[in-house]
PDB file of N, CA and C in Angstrom:
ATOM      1  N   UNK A   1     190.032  13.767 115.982  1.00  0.00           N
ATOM      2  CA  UNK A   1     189.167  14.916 116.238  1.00  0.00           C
ATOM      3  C   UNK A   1     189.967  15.969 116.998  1.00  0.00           C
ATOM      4  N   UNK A   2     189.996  17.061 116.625  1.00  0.00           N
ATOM      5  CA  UNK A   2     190.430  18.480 116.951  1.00  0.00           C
ATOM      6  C   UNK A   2     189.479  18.150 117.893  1.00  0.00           C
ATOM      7  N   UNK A   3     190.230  19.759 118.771  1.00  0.00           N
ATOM      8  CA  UNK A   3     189.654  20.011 120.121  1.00  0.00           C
ATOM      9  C   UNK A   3     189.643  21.453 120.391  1.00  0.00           C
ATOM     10  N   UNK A   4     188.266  21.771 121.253  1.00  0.00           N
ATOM     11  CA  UNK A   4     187.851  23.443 120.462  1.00  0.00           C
ATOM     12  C   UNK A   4     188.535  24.264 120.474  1.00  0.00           C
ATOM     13  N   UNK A   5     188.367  24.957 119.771  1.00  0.00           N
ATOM     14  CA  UNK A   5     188.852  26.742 119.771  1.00  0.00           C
ATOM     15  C   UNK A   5     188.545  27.230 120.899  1.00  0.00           C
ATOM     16  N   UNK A   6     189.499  28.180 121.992  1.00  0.00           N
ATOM     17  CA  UNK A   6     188.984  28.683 123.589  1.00  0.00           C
ATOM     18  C   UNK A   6     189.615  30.117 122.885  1.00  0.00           C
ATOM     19  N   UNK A   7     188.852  30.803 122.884  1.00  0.00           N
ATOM     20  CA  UNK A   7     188.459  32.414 122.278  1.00  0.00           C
ATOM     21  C   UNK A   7     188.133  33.009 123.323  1.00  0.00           C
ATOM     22  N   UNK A   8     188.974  33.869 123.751  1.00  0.00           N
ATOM     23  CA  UNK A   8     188.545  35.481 124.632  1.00  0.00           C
ATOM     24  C   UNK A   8     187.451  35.982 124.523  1.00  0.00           C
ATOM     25  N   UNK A   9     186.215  36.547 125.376  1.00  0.00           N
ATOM     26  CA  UNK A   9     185.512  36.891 125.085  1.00  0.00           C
ATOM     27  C   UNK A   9     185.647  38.177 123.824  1.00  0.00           C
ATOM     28  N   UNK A  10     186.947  39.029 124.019  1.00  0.00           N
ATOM     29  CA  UNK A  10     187.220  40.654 122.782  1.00  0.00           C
ATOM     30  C   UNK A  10     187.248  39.093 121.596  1.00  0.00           C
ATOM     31  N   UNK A  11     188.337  38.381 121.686  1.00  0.00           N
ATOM     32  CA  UNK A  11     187.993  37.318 120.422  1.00  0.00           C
ATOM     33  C   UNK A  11     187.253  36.776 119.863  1.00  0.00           C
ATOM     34  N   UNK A  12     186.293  36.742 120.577  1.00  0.00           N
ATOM     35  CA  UNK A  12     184.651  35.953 120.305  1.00  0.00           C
ATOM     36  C   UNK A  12     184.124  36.933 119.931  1.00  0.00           C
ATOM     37  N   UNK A  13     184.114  38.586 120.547  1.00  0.00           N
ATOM     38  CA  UNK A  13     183.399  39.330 119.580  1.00  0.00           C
ATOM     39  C   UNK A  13     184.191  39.511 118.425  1.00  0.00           C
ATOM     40  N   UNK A  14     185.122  39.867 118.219  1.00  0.00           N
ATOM     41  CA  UNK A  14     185.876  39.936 117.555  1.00  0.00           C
ATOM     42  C   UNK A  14     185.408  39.107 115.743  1.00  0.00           C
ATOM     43  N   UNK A  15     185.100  37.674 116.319  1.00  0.00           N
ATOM     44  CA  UNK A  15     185.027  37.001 115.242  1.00  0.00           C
ATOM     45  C   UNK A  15     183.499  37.133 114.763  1.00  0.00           C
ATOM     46  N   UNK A  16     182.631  37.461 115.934  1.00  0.00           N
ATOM     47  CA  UNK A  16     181.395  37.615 115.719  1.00  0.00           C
ATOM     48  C   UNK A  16     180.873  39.001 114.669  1.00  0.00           C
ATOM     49  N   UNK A  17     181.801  40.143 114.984  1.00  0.00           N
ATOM     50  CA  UNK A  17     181.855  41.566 113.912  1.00  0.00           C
ATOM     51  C   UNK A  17     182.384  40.727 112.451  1.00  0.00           C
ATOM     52  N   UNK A  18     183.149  40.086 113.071  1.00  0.00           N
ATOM     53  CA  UNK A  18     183.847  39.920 111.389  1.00  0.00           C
ATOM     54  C   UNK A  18     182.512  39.065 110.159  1.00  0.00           C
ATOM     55  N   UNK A  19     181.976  38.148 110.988  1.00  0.00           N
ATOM     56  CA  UNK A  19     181.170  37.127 109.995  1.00  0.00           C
ATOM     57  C   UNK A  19     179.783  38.117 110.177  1.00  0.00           C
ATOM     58  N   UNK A  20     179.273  39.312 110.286  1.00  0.00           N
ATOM     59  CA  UNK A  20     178.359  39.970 110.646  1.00  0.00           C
ATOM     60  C   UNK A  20     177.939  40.379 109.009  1.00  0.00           C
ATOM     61  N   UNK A  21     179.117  40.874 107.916  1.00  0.00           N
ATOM     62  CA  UNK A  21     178.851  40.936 107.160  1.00  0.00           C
ATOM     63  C   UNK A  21     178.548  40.175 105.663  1.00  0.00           C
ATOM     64  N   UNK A  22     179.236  38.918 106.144  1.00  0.00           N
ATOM     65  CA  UNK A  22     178.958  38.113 105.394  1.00  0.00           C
ATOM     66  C   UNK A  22     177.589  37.400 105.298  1.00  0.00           C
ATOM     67  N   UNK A  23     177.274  37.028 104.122  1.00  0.00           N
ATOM     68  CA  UNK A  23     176.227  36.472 103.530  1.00  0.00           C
ATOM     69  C   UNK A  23     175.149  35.175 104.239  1.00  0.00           C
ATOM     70  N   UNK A  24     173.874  35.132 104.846  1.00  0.00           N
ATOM     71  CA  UNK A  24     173.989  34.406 105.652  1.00  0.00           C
ATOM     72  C   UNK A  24     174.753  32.690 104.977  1.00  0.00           C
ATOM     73  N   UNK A  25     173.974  32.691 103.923  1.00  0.00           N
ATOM     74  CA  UNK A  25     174.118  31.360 102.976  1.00  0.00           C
ATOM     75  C   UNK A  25     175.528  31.002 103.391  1.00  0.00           C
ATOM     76  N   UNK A  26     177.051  32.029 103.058  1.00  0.00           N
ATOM     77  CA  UNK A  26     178.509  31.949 103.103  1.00  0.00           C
ATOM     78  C   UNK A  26     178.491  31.523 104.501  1.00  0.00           C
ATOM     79  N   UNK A  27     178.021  32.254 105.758  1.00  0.00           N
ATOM     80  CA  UNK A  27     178.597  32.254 107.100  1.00  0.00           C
ATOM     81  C   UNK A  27     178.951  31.331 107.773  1.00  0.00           C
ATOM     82  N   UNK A  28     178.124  29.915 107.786  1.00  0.00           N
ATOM     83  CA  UNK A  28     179.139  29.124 108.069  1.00  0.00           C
ATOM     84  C   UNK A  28     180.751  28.654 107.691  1.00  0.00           C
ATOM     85  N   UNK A  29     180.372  28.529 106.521  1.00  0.00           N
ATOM     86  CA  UNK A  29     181.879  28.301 105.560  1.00  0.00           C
ATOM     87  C   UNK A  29     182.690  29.268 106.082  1.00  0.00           C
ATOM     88  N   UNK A  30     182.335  30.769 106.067  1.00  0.00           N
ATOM     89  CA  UNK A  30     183.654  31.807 106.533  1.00  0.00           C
ATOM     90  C   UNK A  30     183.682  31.123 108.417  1.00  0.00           C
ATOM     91  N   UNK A  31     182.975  30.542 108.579  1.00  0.00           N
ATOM     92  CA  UNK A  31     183.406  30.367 110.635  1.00  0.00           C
ATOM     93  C   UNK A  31     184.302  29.478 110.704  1.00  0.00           C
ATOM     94  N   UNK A  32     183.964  28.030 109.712  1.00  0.00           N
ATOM     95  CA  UNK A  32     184.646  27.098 109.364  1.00  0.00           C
ATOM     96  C   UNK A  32     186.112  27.137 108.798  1.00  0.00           C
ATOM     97  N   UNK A  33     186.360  27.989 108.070  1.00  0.00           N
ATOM     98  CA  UNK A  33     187.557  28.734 107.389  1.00  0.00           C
ATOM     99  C   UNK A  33     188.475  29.494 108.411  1.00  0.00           C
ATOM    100  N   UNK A  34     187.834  30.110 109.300  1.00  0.00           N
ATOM    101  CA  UNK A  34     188.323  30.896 110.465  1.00  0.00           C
ATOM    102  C   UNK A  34     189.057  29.965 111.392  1.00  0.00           C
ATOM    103  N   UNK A  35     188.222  28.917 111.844  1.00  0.00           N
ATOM    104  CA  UNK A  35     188.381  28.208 112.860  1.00  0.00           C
ATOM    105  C   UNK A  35     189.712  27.358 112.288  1.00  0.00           C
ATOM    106  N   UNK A  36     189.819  26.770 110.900  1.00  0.00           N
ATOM    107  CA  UNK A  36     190.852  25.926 110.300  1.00  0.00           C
ATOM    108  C   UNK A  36     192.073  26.565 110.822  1.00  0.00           C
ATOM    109  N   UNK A  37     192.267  28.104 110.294  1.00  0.00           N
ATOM    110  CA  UNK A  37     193.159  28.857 109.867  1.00  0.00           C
ATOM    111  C   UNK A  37     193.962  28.835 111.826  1.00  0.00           C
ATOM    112  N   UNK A  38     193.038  29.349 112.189  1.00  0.00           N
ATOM    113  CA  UNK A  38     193.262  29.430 113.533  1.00  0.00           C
ATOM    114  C   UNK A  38     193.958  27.913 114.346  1.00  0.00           C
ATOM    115  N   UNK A  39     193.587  27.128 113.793  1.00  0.00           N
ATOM    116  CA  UNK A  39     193.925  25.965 114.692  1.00  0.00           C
ATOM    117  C   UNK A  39     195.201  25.600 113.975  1.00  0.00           C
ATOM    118  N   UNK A  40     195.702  26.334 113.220  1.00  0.00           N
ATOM    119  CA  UNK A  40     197.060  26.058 112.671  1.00  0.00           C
ATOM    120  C   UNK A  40     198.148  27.094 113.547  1.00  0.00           C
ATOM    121  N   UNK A  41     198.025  26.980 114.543  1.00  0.00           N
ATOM    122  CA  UNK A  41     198.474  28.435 115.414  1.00  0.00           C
ATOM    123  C   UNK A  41     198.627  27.757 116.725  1.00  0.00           C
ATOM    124  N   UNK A  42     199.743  27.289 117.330  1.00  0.00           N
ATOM    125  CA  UNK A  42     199.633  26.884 119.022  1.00  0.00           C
ATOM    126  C   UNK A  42     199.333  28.426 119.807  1.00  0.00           C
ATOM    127  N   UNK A  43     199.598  29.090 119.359  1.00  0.00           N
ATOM    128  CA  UNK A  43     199.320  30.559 120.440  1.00  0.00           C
ATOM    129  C   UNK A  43     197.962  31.225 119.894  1.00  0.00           C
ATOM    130  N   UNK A  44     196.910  31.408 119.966  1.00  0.00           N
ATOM    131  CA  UNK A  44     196.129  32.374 119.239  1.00  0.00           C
ATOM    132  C   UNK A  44     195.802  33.607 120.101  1.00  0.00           C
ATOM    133  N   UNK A  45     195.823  34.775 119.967  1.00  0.00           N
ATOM    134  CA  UNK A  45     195.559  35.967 120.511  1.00  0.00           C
ATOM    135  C   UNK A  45     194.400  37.501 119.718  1.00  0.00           C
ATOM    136  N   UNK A  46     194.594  38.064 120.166  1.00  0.00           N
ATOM    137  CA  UNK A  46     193.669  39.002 119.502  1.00  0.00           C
ATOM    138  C   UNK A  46     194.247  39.897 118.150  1.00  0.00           C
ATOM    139  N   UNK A  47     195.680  39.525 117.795  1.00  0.00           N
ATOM    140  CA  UNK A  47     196.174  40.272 116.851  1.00  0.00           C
ATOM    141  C   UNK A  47     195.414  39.131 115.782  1.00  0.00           C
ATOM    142  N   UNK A  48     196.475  38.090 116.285  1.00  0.00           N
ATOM    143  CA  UNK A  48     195.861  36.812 115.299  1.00  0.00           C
ATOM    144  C   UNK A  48     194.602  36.521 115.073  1.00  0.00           C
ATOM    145  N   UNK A  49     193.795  36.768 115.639  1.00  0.00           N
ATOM    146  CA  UNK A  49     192.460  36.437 115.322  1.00  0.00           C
ATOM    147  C   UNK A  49     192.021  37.628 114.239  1.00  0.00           C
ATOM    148  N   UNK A  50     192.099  38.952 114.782  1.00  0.00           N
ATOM    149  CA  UNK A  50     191.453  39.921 113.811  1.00  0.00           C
ATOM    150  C   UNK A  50     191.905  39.735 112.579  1.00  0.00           C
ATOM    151  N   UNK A  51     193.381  39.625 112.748  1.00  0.00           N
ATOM    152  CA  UNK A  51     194.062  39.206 111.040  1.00  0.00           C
ATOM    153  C   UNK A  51     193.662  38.560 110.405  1.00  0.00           C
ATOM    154  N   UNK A  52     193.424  37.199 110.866  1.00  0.00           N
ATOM    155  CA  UNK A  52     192.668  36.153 110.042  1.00  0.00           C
ATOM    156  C   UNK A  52     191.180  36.135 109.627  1.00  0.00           C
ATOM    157  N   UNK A  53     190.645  36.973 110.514  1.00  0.00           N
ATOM    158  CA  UNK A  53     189.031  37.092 110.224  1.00  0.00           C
ATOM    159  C   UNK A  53     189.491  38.383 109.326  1.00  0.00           C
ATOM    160  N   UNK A  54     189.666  39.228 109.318  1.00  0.00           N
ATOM    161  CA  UNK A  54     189.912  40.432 107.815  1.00  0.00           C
ATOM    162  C   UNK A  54     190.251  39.790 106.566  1.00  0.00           C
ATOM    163  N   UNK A  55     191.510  38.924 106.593  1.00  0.00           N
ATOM    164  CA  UNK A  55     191.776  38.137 105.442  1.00  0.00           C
ATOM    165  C   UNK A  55     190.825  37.497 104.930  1.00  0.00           C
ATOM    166  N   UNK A  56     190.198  36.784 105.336  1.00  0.00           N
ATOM    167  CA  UNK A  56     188.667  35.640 104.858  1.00  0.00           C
ATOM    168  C   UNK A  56     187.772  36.674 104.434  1.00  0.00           C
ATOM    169  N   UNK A  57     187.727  37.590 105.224  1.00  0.00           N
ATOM    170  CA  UNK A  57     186.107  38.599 105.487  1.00  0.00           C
ATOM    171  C   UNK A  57     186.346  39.090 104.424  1.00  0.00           C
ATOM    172  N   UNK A  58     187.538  39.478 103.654  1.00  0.00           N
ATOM    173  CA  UNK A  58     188.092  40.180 102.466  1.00  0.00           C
ATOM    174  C   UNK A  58     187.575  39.355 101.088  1.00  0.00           C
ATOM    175  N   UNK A  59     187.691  38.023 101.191  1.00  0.00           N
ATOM    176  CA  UNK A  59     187.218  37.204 100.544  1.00  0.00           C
ATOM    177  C   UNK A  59     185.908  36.609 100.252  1.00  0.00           C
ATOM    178  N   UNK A  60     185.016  36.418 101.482  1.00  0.00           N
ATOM    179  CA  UNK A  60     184.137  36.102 101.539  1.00  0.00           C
ATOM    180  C   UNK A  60     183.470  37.243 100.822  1.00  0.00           C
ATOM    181  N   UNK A  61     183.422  38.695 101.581  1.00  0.00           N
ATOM    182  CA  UNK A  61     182.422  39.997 101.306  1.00  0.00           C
ATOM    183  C   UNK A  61     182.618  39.975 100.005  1.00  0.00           C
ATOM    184  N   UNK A  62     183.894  39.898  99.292  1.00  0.00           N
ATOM    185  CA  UNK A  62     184.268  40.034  97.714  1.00  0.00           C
ATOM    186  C   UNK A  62     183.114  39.177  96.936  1.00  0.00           C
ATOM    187  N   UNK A  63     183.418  38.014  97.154  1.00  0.00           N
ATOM    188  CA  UNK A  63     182.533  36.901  96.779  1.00  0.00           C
ATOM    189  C   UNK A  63     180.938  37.317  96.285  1.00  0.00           C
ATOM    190  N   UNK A  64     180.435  37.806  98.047  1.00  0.00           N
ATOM    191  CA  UNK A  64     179.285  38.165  97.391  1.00  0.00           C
ATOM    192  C   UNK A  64     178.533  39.096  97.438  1.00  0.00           C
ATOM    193  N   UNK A  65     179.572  40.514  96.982  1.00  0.00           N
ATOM    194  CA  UNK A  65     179.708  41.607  96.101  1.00  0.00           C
ATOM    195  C   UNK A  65     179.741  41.270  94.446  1.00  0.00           C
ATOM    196  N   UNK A  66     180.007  40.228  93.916  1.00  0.00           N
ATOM    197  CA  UNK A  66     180.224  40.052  92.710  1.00  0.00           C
ATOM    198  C   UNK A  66     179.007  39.437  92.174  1.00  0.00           C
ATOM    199  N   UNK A  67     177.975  38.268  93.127  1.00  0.00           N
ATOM    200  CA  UNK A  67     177.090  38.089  93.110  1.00  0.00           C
ATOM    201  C   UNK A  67     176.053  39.030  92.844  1.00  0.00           C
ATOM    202  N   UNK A  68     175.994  39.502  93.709  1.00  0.00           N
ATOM    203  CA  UNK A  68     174.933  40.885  93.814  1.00  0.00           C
ATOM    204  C   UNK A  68     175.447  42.126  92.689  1.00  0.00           C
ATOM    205  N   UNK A  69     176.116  42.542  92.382  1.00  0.00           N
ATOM    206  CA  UNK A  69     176.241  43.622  91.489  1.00  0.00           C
ATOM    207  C   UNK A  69     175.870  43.339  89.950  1.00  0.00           C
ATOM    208  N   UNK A  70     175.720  42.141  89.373  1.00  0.00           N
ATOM    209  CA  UNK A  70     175.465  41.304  88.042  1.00  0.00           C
ATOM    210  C   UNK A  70     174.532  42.202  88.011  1.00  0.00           C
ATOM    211  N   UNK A  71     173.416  41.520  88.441  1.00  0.00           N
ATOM    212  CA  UNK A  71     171.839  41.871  88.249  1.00  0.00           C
ATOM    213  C   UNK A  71     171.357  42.972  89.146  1.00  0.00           C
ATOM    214  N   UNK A  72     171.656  43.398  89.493  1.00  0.00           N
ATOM    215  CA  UNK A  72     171.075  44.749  90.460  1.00  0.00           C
ATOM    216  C   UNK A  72     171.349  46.286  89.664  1.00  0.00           C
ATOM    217  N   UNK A  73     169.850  47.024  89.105  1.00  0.00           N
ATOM    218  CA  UNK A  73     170.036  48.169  88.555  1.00  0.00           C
ATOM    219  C   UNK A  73     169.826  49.553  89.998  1.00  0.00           C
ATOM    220  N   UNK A  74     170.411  50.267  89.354  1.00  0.00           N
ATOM    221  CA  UNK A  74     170.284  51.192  90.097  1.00  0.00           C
ATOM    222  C   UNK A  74     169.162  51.621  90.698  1.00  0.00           C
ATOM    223  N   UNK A  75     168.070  51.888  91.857  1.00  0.00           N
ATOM    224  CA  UNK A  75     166.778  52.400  92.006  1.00  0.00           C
ATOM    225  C   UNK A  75     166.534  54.087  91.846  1.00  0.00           C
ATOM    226  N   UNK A  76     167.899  54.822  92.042  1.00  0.00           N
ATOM    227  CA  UNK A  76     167.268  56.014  91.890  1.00  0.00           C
ATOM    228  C   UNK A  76     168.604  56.697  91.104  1.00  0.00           C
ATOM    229  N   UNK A  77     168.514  57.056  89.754  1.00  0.00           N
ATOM    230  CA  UNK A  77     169.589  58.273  89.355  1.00  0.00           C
ATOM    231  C   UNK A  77     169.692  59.415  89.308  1.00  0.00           C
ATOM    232  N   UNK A  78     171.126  59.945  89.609  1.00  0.00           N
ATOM    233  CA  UNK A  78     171.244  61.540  89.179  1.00  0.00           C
ATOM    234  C   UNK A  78     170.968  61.758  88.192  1.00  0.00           C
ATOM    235  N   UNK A  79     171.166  63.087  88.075  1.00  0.00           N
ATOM    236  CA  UNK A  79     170.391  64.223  86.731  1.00  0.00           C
ATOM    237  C   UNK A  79     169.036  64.643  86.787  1.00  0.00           C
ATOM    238  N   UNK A  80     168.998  64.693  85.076  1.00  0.00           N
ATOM    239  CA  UNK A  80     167.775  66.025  85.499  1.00  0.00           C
ATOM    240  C   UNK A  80     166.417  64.504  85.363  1.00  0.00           C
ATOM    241  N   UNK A  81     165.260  65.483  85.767  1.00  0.00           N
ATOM    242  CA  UNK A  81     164.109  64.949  86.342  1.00  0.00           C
ATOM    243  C   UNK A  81     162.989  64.766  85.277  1.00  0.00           C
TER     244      UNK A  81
END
């Protein structure tokens, strides 16, 4: 058994903005993913953290952007009336 992640409070928000946009359904998985990535790191700091939460967040948001755009029509169009 690993032993926790000790996150800066700017790091803790930090990670907290990042999973803000993700999906609730995804959000664990992206914290879980975060936390992996991170514990592969004897030093972690605030460069490292934002980096790694953008990289995932890049992935995750992608994810389910692709979901949602299938079936979703437009509610209101340009042109004439």
């Amino acid at each position: 058994m690993s032993s926790p992640l000790s996150l800066s409070d700017d790091e803790y928000s930090a990670v907290q903005a990042a999973a803000a946009p993700i999906h609730p359904h995804q959000r664990d998985d992206f914290l879980r993913s975060l936390a992996a990535e991170l514990e592969r790191y004897p030093v972690i700091g605030p460069g490292l953290v934002h980096r790694l939460a953008a990289d995932l967040q890049r992935r995750f948001v992608v994810a389910v952007r692709k979901e949602t755009e299938t079936g979703a029509a437009p509610r209101y169009s340009r042109g004439t009336r």
